[in-house]
C-alpha atoms as a PDB file:
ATOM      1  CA  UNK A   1       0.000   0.000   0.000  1.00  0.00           C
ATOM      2  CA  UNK A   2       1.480   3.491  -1.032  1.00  0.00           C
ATOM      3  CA  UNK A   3       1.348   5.858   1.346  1.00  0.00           C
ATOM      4  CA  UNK A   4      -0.941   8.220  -1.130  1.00  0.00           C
ATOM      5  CA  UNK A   5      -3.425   5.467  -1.127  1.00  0.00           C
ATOM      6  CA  UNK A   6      -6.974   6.236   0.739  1.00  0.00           C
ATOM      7  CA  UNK A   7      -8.274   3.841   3.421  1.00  0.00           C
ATOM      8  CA  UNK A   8     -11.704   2.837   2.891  1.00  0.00           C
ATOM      9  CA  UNK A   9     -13.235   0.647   5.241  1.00  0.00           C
ATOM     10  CA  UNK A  10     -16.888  -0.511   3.901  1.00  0.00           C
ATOM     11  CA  UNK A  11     -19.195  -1.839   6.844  1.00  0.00           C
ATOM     12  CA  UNK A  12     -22.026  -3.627   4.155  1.00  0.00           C
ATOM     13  CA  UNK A  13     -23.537  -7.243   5.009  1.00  0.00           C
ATOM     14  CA  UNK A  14     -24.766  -7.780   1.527  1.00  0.00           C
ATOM     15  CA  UNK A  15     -21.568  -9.780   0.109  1.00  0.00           C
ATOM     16  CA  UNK A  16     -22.764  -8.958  -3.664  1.00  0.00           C
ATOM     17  CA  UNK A  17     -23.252  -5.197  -3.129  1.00  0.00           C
ATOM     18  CA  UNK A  18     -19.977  -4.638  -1.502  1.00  0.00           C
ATOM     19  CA  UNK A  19     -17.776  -6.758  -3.691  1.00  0.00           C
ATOM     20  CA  UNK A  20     -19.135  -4.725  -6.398  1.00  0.00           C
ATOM     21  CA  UNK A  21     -18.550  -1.136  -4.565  1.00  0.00           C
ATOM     22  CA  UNK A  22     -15.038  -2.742  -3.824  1.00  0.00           C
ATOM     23  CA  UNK A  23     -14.408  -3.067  -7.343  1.00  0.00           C
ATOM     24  CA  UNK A  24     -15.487   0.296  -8.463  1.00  0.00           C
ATOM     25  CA  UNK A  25     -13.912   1.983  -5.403  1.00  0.00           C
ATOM     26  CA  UNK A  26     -10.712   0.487  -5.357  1.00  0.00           C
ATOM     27  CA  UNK A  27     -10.640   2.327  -9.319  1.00  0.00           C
ATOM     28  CA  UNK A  28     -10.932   5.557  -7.665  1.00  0.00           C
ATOM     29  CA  UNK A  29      -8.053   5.265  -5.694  1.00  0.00           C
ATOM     30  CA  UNK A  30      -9.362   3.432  -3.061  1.00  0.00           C
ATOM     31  CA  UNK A  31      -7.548   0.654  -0.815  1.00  0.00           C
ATOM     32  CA  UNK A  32     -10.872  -0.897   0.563  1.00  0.00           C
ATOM     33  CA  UNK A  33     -11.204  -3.058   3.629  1.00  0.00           C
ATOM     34  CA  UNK A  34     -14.540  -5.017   3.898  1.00  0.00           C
ATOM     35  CA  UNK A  35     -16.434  -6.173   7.047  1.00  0.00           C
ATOM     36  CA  UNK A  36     -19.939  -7.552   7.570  1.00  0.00           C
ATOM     37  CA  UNK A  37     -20.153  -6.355  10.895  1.00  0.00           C
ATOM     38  CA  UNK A  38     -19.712  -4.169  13.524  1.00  0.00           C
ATOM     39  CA  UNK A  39     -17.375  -6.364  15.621  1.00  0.00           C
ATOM     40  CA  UNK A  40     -14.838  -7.144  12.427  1.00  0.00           C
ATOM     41  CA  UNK A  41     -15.560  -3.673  11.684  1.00  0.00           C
ATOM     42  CA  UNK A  42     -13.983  -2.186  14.481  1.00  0.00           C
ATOM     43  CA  UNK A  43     -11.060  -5.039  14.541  1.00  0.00           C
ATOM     44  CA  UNK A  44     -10.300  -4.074  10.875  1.00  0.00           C
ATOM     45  CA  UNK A  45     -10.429  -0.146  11.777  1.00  0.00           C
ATOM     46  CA  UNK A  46      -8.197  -0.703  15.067  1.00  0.00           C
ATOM     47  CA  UNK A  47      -5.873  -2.547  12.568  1.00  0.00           C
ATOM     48  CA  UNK A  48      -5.606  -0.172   9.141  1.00  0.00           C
ATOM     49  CA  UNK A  49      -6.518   3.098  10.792  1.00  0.00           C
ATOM     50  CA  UNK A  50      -8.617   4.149   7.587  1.00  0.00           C
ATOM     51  CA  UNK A  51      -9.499   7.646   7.032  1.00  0.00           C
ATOM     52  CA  UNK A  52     -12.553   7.135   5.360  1.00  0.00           C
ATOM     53  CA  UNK A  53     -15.602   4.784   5.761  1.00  0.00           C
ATOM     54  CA  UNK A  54     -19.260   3.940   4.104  1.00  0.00           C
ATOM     55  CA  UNK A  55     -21.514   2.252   6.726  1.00  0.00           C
ATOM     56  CA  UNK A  56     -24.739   0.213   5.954  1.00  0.00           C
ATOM     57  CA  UNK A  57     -27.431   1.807   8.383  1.00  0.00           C
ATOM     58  CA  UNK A  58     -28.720  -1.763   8.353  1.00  0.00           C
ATOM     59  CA  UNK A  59     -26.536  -4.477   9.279  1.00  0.00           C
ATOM     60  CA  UNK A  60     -28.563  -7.296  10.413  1.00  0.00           C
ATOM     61  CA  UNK A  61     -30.440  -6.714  13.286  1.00  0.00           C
ATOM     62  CA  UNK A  62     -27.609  -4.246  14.544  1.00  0.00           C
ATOM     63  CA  UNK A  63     -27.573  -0.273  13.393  1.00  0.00           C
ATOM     64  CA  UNK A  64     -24.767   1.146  11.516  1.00  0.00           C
ATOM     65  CA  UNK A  65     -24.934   4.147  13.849  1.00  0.00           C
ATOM     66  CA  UNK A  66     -23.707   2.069  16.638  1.00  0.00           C
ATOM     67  CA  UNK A  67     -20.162   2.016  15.195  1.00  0.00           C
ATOM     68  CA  UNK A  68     -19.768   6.155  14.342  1.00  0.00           C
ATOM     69  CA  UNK A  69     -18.476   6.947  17.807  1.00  0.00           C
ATOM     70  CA  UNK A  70     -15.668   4.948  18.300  1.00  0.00           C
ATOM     71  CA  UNK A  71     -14.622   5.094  14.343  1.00  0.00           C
ATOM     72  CA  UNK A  72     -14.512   8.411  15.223  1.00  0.00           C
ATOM     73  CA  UNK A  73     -12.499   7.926  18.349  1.00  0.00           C
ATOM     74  CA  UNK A  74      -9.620   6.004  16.802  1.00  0.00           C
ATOM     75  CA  UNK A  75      -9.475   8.683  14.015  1.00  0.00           C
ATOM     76  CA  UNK A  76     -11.682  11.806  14.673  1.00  0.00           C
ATOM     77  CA  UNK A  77     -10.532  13.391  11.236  1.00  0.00           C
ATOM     78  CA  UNK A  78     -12.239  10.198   9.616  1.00  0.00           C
ATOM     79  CA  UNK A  79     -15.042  11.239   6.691  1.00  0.00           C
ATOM     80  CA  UNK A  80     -18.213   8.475   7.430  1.00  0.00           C
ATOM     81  CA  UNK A  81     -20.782   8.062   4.983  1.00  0.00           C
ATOM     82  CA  UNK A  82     -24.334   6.556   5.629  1.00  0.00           C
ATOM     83  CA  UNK A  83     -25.813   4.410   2.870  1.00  0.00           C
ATOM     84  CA  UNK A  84     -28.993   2.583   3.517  1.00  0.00           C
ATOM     85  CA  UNK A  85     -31.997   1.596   1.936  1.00  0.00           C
ATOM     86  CA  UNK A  86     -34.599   2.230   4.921  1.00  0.00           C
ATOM     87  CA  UNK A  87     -33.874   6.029   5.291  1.00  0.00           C
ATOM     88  CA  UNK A  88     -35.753   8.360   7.783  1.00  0.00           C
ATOM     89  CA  UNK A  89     -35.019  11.687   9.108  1.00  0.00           C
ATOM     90  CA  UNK A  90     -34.667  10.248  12.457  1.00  0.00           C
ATOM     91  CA  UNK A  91     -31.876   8.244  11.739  1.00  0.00           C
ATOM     92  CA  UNK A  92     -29.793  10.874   9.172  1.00  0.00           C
ATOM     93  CA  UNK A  93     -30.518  13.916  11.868  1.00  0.00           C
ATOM     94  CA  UNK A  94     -28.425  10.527  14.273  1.00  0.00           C
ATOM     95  CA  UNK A  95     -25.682   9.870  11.943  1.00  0.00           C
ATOM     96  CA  UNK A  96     -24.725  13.586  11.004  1.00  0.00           C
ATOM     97  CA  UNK A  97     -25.017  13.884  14.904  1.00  0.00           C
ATOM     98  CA  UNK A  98     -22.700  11.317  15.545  1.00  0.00           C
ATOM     99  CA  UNK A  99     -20.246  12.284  13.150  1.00  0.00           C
ATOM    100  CA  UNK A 100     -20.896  11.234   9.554  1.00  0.00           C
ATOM    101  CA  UNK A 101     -20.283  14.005   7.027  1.00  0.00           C
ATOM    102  CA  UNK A 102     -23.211  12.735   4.338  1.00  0.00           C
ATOM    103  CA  UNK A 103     -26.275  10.264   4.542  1.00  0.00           C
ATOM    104  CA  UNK A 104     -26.879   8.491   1.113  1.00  0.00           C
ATOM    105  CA  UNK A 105     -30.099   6.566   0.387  1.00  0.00           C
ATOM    106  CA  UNK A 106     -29.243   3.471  -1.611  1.00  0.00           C
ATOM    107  CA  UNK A 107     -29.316   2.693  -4.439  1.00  0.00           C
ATOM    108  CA  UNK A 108     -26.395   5.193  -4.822  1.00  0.00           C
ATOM    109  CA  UNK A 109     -23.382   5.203  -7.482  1.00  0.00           C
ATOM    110  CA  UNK A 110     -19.602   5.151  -6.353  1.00  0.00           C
ATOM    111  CA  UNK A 111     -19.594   8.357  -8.352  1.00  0.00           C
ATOM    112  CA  UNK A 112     -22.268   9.473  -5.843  1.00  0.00           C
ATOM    113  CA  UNK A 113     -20.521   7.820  -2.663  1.00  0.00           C
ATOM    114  CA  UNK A 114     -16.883   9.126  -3.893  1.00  0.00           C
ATOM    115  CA  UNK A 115     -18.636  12.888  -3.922  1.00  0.00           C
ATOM    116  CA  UNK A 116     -19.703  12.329  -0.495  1.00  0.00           C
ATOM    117  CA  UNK A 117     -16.582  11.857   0.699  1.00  0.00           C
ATOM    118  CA  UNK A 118     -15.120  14.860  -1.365  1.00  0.00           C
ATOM    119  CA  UNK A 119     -17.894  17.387  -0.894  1.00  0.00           C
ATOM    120  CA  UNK A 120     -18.807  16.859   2.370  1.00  0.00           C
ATOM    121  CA  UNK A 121     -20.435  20.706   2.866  1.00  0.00           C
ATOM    122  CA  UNK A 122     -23.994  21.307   2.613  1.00  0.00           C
ATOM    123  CA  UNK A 123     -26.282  22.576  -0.580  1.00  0.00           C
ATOM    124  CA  UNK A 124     -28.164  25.474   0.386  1.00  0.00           C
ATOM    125  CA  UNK A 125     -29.853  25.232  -2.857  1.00  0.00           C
ATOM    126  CA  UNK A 126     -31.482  22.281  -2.406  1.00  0.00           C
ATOM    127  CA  UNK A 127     -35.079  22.257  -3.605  1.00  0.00           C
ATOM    128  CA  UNK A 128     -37.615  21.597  -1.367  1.00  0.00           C
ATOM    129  CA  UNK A 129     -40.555  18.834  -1.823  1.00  0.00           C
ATOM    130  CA  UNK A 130     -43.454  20.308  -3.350  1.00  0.00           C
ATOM    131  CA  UNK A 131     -45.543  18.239  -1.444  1.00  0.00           C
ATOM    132  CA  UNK A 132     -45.619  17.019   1.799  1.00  0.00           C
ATOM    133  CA  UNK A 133     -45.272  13.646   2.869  1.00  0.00           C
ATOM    134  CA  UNK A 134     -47.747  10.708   2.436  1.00  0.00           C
ATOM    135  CA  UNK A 135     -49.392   9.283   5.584  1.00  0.00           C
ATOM    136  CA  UNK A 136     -47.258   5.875   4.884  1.00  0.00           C
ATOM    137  CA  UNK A 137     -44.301   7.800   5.107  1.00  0.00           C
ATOM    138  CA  UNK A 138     -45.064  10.117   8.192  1.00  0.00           C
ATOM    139  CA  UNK A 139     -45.854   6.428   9.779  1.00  0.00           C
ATOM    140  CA  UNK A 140     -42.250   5.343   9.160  1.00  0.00           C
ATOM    141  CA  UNK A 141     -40.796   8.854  10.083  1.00  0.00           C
ATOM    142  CA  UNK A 142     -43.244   8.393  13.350  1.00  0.00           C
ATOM    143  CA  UNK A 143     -42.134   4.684  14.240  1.00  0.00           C
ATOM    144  CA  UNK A 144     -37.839   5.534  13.272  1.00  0.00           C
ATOM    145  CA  UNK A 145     -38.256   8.581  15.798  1.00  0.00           C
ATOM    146  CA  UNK A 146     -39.951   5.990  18.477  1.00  0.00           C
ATOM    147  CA  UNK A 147     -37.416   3.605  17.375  1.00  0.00           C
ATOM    148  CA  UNK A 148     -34.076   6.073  17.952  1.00  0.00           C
ATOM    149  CA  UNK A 149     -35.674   7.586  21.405  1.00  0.00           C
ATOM    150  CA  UNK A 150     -35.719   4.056  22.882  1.00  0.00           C
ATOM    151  CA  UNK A 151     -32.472   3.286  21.227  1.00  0.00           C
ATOM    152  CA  UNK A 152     -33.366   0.448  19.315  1.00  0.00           C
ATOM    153  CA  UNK A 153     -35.645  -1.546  21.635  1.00  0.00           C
ATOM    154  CA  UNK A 154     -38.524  -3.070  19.591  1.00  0.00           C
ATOM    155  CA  UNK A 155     -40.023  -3.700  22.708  1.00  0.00           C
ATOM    156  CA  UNK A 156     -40.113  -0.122  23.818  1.00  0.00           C
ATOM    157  CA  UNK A 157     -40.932   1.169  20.545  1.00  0.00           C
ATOM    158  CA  UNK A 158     -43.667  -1.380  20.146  1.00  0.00           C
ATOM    159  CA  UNK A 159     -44.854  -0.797  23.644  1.00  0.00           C
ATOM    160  CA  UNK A 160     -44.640   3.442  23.172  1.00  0.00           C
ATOM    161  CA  UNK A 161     -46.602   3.332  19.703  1.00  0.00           C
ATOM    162  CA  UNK A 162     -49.169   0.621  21.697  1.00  0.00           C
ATOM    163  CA  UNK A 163     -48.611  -1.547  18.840  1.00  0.00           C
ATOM    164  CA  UNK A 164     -48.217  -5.272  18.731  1.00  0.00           C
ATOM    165  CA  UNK A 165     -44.416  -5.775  18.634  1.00  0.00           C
ATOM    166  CA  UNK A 166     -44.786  -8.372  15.535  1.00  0.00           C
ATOM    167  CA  UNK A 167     -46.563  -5.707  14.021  1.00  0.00           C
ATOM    168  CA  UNK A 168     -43.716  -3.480  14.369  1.00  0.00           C
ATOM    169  CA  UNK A 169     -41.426  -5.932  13.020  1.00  0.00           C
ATOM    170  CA  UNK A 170     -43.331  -6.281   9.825  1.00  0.00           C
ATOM    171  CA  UNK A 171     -43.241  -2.844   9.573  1.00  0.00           C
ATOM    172  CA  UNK A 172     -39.875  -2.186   9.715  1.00  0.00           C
ATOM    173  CA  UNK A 173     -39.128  -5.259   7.213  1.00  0.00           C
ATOM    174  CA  UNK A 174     -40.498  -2.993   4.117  1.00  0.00           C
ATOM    175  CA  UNK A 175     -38.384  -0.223   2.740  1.00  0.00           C
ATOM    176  CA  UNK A 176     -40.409   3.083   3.381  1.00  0.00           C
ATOM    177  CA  UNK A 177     -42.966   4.921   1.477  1.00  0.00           C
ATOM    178  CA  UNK A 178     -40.954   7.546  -1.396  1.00  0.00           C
ATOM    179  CA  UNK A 179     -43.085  10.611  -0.446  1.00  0.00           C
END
């Protein structure tokens, strides 16, 4: 490794997706480290020291927020990217929070991933929805803010929206409403 390589560690537990982000990655000038979870995660970062990483919001039945703080303790100039496929506001207004510079829905384009890292500032132009959102969608917003104030109890968040907690779970198991 050359010491004007980038570090990239990718925290992703789909094998397929991140062997193909590798791939495309590693062409931008990328040295990429894998993991499928949090636990090798943190063993890899401990190890390579990387200075940048893309975390799965989703990895299992853990959160990829769980790992921000203490990537961010073993380098605290590290650039963390969020890319998930179950987005909410709850859970980007977490990660920026906790440290990551950009919050990507998936699916997203290594072009679009490699900008993150590289632009990190905010767009004061973005547009703003026309419309607001759908009732399906204000449900998911509802249930991820439920979900984030009992930090990831089903349980609690089951027992706080006075829903049945299998309910909750099949809820959660579909990818949001768009609007």
């Amino acid at each position: 490794m050359s010491s004007n390589s980038k570090h990239l560690l990718i925290v992703e537990d789909d094998e397929a997706f991140s062997s193909a982000l590798t791939k495309a990655l590693e062409k931008k000038g990328f040295t990429v480290f894998n993991s499928s979870s949090i636990e090798t995660a943190l063993l890899t970062a401990n190890h390579y020291k990387p200075e940048f990483a893309l975390v799965d919001l989703r990895l299992g039945n853990d959160s990829g927020l769980q790992i921000i703080p203490s990537l961010k303790e073993l380098n605290s100039k590290i650039k963390i990217v969020v890319l998930t496929g179950y987005a909410s506001i709850a859970t980007a207004v977490e990660a920026i929070k906790l440290g990551a510079i950009q919050y990507l829905t998936k699916p997203a384009s290594s072009d679009e991933i490699y900008h993150a890292f590289f632009k990190p500032e905010g767009n004061a132009e973005q547009q703003l929805e026309p419309n607001p959102m759908s009732v399906k969608r204000l449900e998911w917003e509802h249930i991820q803010k439920v979900l984030n104030e009992n930090e990831g109890n089903l349980s609690a968040t089951a027992r706080a929206l006075n829903m049945h907690r299998r309910t909750l779970q099949r809820k959660l198991s579909k990818r949001p409403a768009k609007t």
